[in-house]
Each structure stands twice: as structure tokens, then as C-alpha cells.
C-alpha atoms as a PDB file:
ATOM      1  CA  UNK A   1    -133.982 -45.006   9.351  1.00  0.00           C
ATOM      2  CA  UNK A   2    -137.596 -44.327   9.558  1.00  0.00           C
ATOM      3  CA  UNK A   3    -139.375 -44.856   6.081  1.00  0.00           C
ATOM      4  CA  UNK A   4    -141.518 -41.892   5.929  1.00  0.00           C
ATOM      5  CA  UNK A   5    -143.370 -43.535   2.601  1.00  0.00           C
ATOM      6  CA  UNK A   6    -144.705 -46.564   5.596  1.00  0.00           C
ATOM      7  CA  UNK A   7    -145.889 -43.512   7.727  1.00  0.00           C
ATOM      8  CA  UNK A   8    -149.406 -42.174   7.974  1.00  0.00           C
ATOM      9  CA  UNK A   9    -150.266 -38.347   6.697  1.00  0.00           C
ATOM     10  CA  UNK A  10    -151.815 -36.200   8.876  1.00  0.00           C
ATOM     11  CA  UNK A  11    -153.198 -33.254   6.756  1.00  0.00           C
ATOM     12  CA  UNK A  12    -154.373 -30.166   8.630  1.00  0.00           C
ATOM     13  CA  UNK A  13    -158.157 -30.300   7.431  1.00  0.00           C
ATOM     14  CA  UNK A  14    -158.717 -33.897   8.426  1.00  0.00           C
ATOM     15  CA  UNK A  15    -157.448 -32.833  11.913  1.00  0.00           C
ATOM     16  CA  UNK A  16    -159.700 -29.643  12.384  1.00  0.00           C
ATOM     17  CA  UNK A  17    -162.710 -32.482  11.445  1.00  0.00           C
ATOM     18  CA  UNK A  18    -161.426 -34.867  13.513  1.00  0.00           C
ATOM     19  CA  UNK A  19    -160.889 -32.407  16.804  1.00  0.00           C
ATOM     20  CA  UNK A  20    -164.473 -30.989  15.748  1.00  0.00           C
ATOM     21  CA  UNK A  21    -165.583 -34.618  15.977  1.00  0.00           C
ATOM     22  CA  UNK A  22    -164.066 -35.430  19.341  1.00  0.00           C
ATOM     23  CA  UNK A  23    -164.988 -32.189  21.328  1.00  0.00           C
ATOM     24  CA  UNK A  24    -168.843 -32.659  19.640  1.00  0.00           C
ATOM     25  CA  UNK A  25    -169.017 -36.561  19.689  1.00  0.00           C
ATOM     26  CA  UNK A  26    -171.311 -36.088  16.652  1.00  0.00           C
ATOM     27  CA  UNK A  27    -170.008 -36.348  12.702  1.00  0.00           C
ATOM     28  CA  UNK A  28    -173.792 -34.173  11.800  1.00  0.00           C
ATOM     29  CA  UNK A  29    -173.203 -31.764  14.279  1.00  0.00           C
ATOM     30  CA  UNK A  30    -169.193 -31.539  12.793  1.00  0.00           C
ATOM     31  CA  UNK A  31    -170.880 -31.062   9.542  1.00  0.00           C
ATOM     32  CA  UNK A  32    -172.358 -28.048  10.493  1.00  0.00           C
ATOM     33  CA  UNK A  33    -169.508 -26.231  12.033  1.00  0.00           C
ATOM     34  CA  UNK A  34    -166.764 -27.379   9.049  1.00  0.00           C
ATOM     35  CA  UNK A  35    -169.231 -26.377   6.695  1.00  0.00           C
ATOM     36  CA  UNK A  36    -169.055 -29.821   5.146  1.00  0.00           C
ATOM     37  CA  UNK A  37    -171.925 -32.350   4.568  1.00  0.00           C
ATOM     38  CA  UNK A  38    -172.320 -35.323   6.795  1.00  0.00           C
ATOM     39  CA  UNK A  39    -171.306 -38.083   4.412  1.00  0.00           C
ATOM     40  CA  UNK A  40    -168.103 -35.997   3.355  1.00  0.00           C
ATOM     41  CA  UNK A  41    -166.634 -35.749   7.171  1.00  0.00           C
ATOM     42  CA  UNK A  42    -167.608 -39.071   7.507  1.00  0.00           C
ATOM     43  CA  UNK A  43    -165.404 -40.163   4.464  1.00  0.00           C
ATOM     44  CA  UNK A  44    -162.520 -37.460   6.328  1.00  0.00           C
ATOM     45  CA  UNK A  45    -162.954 -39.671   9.572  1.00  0.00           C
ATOM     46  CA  UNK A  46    -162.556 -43.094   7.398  1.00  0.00           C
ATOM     47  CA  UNK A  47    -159.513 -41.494   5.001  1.00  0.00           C
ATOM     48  CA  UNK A  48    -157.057 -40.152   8.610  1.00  0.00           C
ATOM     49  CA  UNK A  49    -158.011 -43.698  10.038  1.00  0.00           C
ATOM     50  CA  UNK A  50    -156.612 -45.561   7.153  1.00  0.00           C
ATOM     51  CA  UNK A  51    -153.579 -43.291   6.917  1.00  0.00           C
ATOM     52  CA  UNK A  52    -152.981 -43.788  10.307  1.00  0.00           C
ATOM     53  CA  UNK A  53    -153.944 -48.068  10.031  1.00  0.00           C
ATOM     54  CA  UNK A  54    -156.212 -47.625  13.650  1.00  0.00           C
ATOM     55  CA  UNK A  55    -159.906 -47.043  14.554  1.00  0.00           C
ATOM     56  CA  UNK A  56    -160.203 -43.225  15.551  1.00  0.00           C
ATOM     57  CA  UNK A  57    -163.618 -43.493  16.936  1.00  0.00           C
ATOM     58  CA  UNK A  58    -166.587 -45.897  18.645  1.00  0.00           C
ATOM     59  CA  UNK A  59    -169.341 -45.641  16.874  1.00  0.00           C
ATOM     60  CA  UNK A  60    -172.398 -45.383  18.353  1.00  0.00           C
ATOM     61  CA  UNK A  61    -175.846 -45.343  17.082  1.00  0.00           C
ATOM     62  CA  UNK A  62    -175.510 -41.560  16.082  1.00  0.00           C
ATOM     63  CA  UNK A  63    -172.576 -40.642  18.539  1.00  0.00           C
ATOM     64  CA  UNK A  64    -168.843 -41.075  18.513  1.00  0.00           C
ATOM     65  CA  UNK A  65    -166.386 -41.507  21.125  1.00  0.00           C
ATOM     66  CA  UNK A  66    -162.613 -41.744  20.953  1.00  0.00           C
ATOM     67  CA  UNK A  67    -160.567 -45.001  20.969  1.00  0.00           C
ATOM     68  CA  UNK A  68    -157.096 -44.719  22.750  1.00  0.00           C
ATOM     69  CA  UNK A  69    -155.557 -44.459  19.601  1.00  0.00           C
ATOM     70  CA  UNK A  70    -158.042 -41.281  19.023  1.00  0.00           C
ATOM     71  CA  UNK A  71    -157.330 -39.746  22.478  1.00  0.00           C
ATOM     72  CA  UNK A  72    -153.822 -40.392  21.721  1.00  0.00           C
ATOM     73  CA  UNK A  73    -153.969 -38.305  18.626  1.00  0.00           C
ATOM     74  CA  UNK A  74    -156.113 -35.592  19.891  1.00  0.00           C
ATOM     75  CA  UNK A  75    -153.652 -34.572  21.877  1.00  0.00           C
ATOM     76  CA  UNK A  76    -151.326 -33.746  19.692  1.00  0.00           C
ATOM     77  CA  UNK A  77    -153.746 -33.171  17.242  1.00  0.00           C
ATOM     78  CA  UNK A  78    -154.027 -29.198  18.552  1.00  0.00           C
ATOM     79  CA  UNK A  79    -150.179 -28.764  18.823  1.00  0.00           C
ATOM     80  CA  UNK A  80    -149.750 -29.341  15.393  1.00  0.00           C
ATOM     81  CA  UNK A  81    -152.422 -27.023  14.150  1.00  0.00           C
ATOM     82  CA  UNK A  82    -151.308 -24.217  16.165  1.00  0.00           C
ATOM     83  CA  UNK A  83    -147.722 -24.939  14.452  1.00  0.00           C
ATOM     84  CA  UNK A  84    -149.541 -24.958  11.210  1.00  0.00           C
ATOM     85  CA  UNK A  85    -151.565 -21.546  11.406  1.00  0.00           C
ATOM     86  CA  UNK A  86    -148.224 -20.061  12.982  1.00  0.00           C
ATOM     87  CA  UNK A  87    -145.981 -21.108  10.174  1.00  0.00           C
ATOM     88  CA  UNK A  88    -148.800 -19.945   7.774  1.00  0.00           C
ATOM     89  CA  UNK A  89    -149.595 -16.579   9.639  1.00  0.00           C
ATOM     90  CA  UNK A  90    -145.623 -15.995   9.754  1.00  0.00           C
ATOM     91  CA  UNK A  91    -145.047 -16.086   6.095  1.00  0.00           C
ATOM     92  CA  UNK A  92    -147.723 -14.905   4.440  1.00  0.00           C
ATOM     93  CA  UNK A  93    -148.367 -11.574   7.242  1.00  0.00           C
ATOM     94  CA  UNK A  94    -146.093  -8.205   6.802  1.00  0.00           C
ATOM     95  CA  UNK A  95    -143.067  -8.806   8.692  1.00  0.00           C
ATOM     96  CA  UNK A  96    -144.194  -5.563  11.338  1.00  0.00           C
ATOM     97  CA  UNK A  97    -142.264  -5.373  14.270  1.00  0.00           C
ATOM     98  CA  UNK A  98    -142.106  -2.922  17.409  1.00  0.00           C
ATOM     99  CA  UNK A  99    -143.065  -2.517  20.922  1.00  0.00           C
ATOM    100  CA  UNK A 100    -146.611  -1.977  22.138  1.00  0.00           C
ATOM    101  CA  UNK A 101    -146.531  -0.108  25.723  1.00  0.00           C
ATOM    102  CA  UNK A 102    -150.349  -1.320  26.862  1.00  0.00           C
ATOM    103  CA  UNK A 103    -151.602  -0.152  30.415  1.00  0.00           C
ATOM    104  CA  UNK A 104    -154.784  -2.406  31.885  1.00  0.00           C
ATOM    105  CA  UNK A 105    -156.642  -2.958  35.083  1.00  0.00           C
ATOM    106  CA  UNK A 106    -155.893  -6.222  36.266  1.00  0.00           C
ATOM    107  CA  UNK A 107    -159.457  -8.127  35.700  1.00  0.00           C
ATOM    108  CA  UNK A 108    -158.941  -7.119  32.242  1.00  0.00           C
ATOM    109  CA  UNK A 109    -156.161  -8.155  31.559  1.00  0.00           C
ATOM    110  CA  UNK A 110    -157.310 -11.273  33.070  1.00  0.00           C
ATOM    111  CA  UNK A 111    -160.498 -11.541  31.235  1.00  0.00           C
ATOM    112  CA  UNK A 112    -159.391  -9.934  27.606  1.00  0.00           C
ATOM    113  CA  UNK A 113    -156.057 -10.192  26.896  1.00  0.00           C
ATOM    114  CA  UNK A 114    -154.914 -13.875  27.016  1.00  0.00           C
ATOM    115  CA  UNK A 115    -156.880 -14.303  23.796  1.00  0.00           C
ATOM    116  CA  UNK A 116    -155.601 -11.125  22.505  1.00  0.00           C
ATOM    117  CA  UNK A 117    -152.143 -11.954  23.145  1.00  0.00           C
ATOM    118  CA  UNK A 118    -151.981 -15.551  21.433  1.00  0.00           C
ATOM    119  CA  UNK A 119    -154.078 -14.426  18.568  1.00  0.00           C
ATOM    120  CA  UNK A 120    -151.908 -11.282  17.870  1.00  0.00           C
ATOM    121  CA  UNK A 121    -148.825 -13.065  18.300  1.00  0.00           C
ATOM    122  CA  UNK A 122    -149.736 -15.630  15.908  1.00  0.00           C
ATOM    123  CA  UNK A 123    -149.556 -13.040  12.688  1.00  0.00           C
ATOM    124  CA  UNK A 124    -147.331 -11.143  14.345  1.00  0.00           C
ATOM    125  CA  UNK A 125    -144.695 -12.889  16.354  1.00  0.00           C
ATOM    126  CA  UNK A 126    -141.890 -10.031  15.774  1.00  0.00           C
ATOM    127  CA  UNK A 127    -143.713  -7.405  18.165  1.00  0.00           C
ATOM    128  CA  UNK A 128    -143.282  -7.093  21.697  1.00  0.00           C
ATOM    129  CA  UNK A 129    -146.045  -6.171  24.173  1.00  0.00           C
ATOM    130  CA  UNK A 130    -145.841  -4.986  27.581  1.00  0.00           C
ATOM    131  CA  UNK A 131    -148.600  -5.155  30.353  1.00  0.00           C
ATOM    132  CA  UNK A 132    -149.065  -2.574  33.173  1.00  0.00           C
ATOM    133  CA  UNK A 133    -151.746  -3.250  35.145  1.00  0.00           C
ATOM    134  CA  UNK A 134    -152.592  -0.437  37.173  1.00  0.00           C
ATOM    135  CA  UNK A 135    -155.944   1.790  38.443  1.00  0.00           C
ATOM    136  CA  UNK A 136    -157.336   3.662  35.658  1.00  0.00           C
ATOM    137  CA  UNK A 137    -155.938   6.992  37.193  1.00  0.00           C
ATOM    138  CA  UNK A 138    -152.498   5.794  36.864  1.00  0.00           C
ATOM    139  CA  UNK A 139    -152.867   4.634  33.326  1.00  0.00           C
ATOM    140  CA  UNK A 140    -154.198   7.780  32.528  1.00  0.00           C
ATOM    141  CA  UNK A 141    -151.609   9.609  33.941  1.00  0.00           C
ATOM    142  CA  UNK A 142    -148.630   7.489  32.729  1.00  0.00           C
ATOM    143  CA  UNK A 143    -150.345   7.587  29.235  1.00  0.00           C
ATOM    144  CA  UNK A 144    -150.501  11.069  29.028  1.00  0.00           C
ATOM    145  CA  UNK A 145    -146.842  11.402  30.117  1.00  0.00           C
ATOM    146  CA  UNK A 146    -146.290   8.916  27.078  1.00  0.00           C
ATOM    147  CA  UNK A 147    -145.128   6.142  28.762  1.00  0.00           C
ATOM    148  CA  UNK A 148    -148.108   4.001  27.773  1.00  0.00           C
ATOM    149  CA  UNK A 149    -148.688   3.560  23.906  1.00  0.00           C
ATOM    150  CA  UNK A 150    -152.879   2.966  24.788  1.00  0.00           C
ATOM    151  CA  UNK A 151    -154.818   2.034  27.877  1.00  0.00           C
ATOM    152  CA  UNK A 152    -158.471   0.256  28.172  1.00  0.00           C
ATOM    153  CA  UNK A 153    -160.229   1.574  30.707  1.00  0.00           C
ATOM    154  CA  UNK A 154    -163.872   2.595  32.161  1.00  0.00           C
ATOM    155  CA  UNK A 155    -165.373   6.019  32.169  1.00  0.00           C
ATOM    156  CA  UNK A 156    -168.877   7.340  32.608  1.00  0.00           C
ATOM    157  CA  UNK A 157    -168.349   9.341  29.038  1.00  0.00           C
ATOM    158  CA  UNK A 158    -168.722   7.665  25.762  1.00  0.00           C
ATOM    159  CA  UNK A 159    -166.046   8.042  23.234  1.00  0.00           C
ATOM    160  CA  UNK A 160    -164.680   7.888  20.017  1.00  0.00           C
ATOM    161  CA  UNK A 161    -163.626   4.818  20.705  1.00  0.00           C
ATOM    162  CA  UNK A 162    -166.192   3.022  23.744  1.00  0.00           C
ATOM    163  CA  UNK A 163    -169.056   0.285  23.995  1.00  0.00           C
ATOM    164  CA  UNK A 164    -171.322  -0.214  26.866  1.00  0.00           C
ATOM    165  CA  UNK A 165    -170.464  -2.143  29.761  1.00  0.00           C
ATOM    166  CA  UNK A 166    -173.077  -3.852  31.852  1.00  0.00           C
ATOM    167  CA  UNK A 167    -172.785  -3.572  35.940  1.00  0.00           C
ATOM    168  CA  UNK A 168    -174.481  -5.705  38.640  1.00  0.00           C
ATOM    169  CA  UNK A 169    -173.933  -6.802  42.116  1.00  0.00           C
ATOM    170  CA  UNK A 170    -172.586  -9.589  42.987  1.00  0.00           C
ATOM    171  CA  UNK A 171    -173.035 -10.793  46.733  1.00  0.00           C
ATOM    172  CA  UNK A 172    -172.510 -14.013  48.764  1.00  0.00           C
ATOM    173  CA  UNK A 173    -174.612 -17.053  47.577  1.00  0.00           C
ATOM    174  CA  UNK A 174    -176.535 -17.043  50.913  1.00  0.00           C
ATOM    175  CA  UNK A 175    -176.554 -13.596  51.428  1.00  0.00           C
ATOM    176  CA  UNK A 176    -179.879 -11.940  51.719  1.00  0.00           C
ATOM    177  CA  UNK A 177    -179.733  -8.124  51.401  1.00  0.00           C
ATOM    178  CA  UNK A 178    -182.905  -7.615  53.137  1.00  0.00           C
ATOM    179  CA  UNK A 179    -181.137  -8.669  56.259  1.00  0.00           C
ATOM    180  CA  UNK A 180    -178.649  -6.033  55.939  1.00  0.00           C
ATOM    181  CA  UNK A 181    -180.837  -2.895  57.146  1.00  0.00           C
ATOM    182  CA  UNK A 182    -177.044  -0.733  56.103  1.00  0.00           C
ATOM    183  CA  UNK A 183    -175.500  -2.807  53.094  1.00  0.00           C
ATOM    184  CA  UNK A 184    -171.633  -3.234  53.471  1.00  0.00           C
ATOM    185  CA  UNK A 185    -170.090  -2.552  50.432  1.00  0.00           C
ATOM    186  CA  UNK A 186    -166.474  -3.720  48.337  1.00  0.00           C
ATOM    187  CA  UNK A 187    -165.811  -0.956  46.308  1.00  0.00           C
ATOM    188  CA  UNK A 188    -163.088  -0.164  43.839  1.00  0.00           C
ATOM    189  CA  UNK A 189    -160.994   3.324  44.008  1.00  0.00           C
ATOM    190  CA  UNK A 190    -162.936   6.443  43.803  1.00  0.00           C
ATOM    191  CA  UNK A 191    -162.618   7.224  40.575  1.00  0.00           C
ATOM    192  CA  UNK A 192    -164.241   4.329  39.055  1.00  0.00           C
ATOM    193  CA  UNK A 193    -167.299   4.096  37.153  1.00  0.00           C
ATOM    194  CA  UNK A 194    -168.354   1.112  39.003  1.00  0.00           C
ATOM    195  CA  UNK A 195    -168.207   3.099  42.750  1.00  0.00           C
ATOM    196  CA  UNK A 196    -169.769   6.051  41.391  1.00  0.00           C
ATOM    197  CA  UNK A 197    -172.257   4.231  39.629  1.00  0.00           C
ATOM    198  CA  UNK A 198    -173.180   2.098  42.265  1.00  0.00           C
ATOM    199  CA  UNK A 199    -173.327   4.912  45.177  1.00  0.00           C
ATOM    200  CA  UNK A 200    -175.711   6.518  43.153  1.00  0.00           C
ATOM    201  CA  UNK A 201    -177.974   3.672  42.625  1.00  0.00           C
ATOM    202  CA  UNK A 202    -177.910   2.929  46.065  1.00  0.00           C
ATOM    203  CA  UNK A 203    -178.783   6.874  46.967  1.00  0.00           C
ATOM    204  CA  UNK A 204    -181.133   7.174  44.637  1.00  0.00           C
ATOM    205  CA  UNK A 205    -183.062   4.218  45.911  1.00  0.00           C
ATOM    206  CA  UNK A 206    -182.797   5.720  49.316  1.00  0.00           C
ATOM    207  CA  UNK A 207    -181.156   2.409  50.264  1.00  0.00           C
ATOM    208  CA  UNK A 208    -178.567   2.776  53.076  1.00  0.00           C
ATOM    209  CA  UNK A 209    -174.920   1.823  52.971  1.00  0.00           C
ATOM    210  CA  UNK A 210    -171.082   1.922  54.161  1.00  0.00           C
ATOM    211  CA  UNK A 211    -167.974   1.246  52.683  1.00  0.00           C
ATOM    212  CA  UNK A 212    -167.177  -1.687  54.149  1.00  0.00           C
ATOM    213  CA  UNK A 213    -163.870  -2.852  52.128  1.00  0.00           C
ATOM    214  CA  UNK A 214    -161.715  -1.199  49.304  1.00  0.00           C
ATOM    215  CA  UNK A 215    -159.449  -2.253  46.561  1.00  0.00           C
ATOM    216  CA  UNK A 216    -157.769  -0.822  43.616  1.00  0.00           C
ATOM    217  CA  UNK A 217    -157.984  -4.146  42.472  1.00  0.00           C
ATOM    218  CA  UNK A 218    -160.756  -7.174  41.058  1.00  0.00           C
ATOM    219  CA  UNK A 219    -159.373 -10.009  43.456  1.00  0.00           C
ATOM    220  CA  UNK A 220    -159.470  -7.611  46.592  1.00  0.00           C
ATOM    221  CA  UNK A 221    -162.855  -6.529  46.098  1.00  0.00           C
ATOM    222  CA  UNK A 222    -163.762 -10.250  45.422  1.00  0.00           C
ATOM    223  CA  UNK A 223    -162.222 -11.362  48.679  1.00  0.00           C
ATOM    224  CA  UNK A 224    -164.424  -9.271  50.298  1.00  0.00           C
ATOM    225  CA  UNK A 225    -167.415 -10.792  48.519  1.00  0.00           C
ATOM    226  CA  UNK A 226    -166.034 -14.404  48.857  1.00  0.00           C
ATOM    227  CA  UNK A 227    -165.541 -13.701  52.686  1.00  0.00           C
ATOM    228  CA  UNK A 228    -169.521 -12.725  52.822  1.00  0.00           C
ATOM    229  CA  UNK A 229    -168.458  -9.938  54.528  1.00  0.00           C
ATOM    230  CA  UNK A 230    -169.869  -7.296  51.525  1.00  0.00           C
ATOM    231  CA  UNK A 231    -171.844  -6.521  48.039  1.00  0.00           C
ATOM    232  CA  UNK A 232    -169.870  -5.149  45.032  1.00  0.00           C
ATOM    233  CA  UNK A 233    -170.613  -3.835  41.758  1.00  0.00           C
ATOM    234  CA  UNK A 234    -168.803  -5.680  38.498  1.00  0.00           C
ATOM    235  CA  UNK A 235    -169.019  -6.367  35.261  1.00  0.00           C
ATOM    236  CA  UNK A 236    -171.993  -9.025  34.122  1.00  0.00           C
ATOM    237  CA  UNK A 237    -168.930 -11.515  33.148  1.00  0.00           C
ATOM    238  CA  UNK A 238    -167.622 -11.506  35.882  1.00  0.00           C
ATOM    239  CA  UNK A 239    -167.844 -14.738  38.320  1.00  0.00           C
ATOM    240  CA  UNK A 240    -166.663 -16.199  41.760  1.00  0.00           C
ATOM    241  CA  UNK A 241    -167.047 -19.040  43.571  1.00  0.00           C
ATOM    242  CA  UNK A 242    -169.240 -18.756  46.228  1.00  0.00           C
ATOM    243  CA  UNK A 243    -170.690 -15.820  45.088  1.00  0.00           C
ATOM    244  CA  UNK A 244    -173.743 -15.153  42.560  1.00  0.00           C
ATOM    245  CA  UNK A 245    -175.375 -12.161  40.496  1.00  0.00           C
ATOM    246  CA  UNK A 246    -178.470 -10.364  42.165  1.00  0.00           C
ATOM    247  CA  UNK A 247    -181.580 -10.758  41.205  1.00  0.00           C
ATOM    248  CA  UNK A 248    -185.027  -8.683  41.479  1.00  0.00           C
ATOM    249  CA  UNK A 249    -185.943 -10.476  44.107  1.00  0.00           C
ATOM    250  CA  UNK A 250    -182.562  -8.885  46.159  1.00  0.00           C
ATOM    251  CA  UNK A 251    -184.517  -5.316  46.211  1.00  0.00           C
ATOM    252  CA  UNK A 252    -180.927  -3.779  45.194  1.00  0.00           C
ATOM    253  CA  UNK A 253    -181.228  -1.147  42.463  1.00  0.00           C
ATOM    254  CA  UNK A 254    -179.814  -1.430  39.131  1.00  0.00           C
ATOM    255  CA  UNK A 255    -177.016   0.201  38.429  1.00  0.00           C
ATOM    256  CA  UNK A 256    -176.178   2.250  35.462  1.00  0.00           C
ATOM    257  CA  UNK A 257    -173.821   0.792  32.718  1.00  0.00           C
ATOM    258  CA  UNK A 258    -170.495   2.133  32.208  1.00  0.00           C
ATOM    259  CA  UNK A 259    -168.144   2.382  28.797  1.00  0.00           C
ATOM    260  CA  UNK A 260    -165.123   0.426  28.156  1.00  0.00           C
ATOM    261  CA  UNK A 261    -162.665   2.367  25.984  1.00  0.00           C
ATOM    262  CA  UNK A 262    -159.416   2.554  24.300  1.00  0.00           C
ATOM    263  CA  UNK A 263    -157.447   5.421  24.392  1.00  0.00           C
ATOM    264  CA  UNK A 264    -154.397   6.371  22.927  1.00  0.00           C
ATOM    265  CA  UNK A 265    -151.443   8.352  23.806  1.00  0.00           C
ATOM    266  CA  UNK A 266    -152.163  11.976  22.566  1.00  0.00           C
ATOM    267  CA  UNK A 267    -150.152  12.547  19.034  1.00  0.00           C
ATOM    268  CA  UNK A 268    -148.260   9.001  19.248  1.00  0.00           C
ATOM    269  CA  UNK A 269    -150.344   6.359  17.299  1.00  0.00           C
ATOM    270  CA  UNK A 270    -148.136   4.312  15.306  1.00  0.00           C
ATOM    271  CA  UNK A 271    -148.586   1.565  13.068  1.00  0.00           C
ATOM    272  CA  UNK A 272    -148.082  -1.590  15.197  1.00  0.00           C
ATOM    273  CA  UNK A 273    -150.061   0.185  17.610  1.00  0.00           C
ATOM    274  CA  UNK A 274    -153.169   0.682  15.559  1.00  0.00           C
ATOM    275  CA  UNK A 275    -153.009  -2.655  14.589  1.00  0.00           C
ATOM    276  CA  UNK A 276    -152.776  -3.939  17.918  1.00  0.00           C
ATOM    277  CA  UNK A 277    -155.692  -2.237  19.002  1.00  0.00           C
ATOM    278  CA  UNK A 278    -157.906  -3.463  16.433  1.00  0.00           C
ATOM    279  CA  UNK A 279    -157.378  -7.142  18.065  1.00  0.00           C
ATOM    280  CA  UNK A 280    -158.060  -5.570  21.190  1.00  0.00           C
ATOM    281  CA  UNK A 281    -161.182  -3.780  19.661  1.00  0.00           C
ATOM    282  CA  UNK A 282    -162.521  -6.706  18.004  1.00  0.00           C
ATOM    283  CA  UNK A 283    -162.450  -9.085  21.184  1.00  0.00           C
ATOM    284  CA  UNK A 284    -163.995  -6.354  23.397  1.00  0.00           C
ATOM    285  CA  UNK A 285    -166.864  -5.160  20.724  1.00  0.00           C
ATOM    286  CA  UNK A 286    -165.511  -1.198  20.441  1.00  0.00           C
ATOM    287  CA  UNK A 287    -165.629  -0.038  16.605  1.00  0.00           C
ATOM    288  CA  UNK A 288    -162.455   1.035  15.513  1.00  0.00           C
END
């Protein structure tokens, strides 16, 4: 039988130090983010080491590095944490429950949600969530018809509930425009912002073009772009390999933002629903 009075604690505040430690190598610059001084982390460091009877760290000069033991312990140090907020989050949140119907194009989805998802589900395990990822056409549609509960998508129109959202090109890392007298182009469906947007920048500027390649989707378009076979508009965050942002010096015209919104379905906004939407809100800067 294991004598748990022989065994080393691991409190939960020592650990966020001690991860804070490892990821910054630097007990001052783990002061500043725990909101601790210097000399009190270090005394954190020295108190989980002696609970635990093993050197945590190297020390060095004004950097740390982790021992075995400390790699060892860093690994599970973020499994028990999450367990920790969960248990927490579970007891002490409202017990809400439900099913959230949420409709997406897939590079947000991609982008936004993961974070959504774990963060929501950590104060409120009990509700379910389904993704559609679709065109923003289809959401609409299906969220009118009230088979979605609330969609994000992109429109040209601000809203009640919008923010801005940047556009630029993004062509092949060798690709110079100015050797393309007609620019090929990887466009999305025709009724998004980022086609429309990016026609007219491009026939504004007198600059000629074809549609080259199209996809209701961000990983067809990309393919496109990937292959070097054609320019497409995104969103500023978004990246490929093999691929890079334009810059003045490309002679392509800027092209005007779009909004990101939330919108709900028409008469149906529930409780769990709200609240979902606010986590949603909050990660993609819309004002609820």
C-alpha cells in the first residue's frame, strides 16, 4: 500500500509557476506573467522540488532549463491542470445543458473554433455542439429554415453583431505578378465578400484578370495557390506553406475589408445559445 504521507504534493499554483518557468526558461520573466515577485517564484520552484525530493531545474547564470525529472513532470504537469480547472469549472458553473446547432465555413472552423470548443466545454461540459461547415449561402439558408441555431459568416454589410476583417493576397513565394500581364485567380463562390471584393480591386485598378480556379472551400483555393498556378484573396491570418502575403512592391491593389458576423436564427435565441456565442464573440473580437 502506497503511503500517501511519503508522497510529494503537487499543488495547482506551484505547477502553473513551474510550467511558466519551463516554457520561459526565466524565473523574472515568470514573475511577470504570475504576477508574483522574483524571489517568491523562486521560493515556489525550491518548495515543489523539495516535495517532490529532485532538482526541477539547471540553473544557469539567469536562465533555467529542465532536468529529466522536470521534463518528466512537465508533462503531466498540463494534464493535471486541465483536470483541475475542469473539476472547478464543473461545480462551481450553472449546470446549463442543450444543443447548439452552429453552421461555419470550413477555415473557420479551423482557425476559431478549436479554442472555442475546449474553452466552452470546460464550464460547460453538459451541452452539445454541432458543426456544419458549409458556404455562407447554405448556412444562410439552412439558418433561416431553422435548422442552424447561429452561423459566422462574411458579408460586405456591417451588423448588429460584425467586426472588420482584413483581406490580402496571398500568391506563390516566387511568384512575381508583374510577370503575369492577365493574373490567374483562386477564388471562393460568388457570393463571397472576398471574390467580390477582390474583382473590384482588381477592376478598379484597371489590372487584368481570369478566374483561373474555384472553390467553395479554404484548402481548394489554397491548392491552387500552393500549386503556383494562381493569386487569392484571404484573411490576413491566414498562412500556407509555400506561399506568402503581397506586398507594395507586388503592384496588386488593396482590397477592401470585409465583416465577420454572427447571426442568429430569426425568433429562436435561447439561453445556451446566447451563451455560446459570447465565447464565440469574445475569441473573434465582435461585441455582443
Amino acid at each position: 500500500m502506497i503511503d500517501t504521507n511519503e508522497m510529494g504534493q503537487l499543488p495547482p499554483d506551484l505547477l502553473r509557476s513551474f510550467m511558466v518557468a519551463a516554457d520561459t526558461g526565466s524565473f523574472t520573466r515568470t514573475a511577470s506573467l504570475v504576477h508574483r515577485t522574483q524571489a517568491a517564484v523562486s521560493m515556489q520552484m525550491k518548495r515543489l522540488e523539495s516535495e517532490l525530493k529532485c532538482e526541477l531545474f539547471n540553473r544557469q547564470g539567469r536562465g533555467v532549463t529542465l532536468t529529466p525529472e522536470g521534463e518528466i513532470l512537465y508533462r503531466y504537469s498540463g494534464k493535471i491542470l486541465e483536470l483541475h480547472d475542469e473539476a472547478l469549472a464543473a461545480i462551481a458553473q450553472p449546470k446549463l445543458n442543450g444543443l447548439v446547432r452552429l453552421g461555419a465555413p470550413d477555415d473557420y472552423a479551423t482557425q476559431h473554433l478549436p479554442s472555442v470548443l475546449k474553452e466552452f466545454a470546460l464550464t460547460h461540459p453538459l451541452v452539445q455542439i454541432e458543426v456544419f461547415c458549409e458556404g455562407a449561402p447554405c448556412l444562410t439558408d439552412k439558418l433561416n429554415k431553422g435548422q442552424l441555431d447561429l452561423t459566422i459568416t462574411t458579408s460586405n454589410e456591417k451588423s448588429t453583431y460584425s467586426a472588420p476583417l482584413e483581406l490580402v493576397w496571398i500568391l506563390p513565394e516566387r511568384m512575381n505578378p508583374a510577370d503575369s500581364p492577365v493574373l490567374p485567380l483562386a477564388l471562393f463562390h460568388p457570393d463571397c465578400c472576398y471574390r467580390t471584393n477582390a474583382l473590384h480591386a482588381l477592376e478598379a485598378s484597371g489590372r487584368a484578370y481570369r478566374i483561373a480556379y474555384g472553390s467553395p472551400s479554404l484548402a481548394g483555393v489554397l491548392a491552387a495557390v500552393q500549386g503556383g498556378l494562381a493569386i487569392a484573396p484571404v484573411t490576413r491570418d491566414t498562412r500556407a506553406e509555400g506561399c506568402r502575403h503581397a506586398t507594395p512592391a507586388d503592384g496588386l491593389p488593396p482590397i477592401q475589408p470585409g465583416n465577420m458576423e454572427l447571426r442568429f436564427q430569426p425568433g429562436n435565441r435561447s439561453e445556451v445559445v446566447s451563451i455560446f456565442a459570447g465565447f464565440i464573440a469574445n475569441q473573434i473580437g465582435i461585441a455582443l
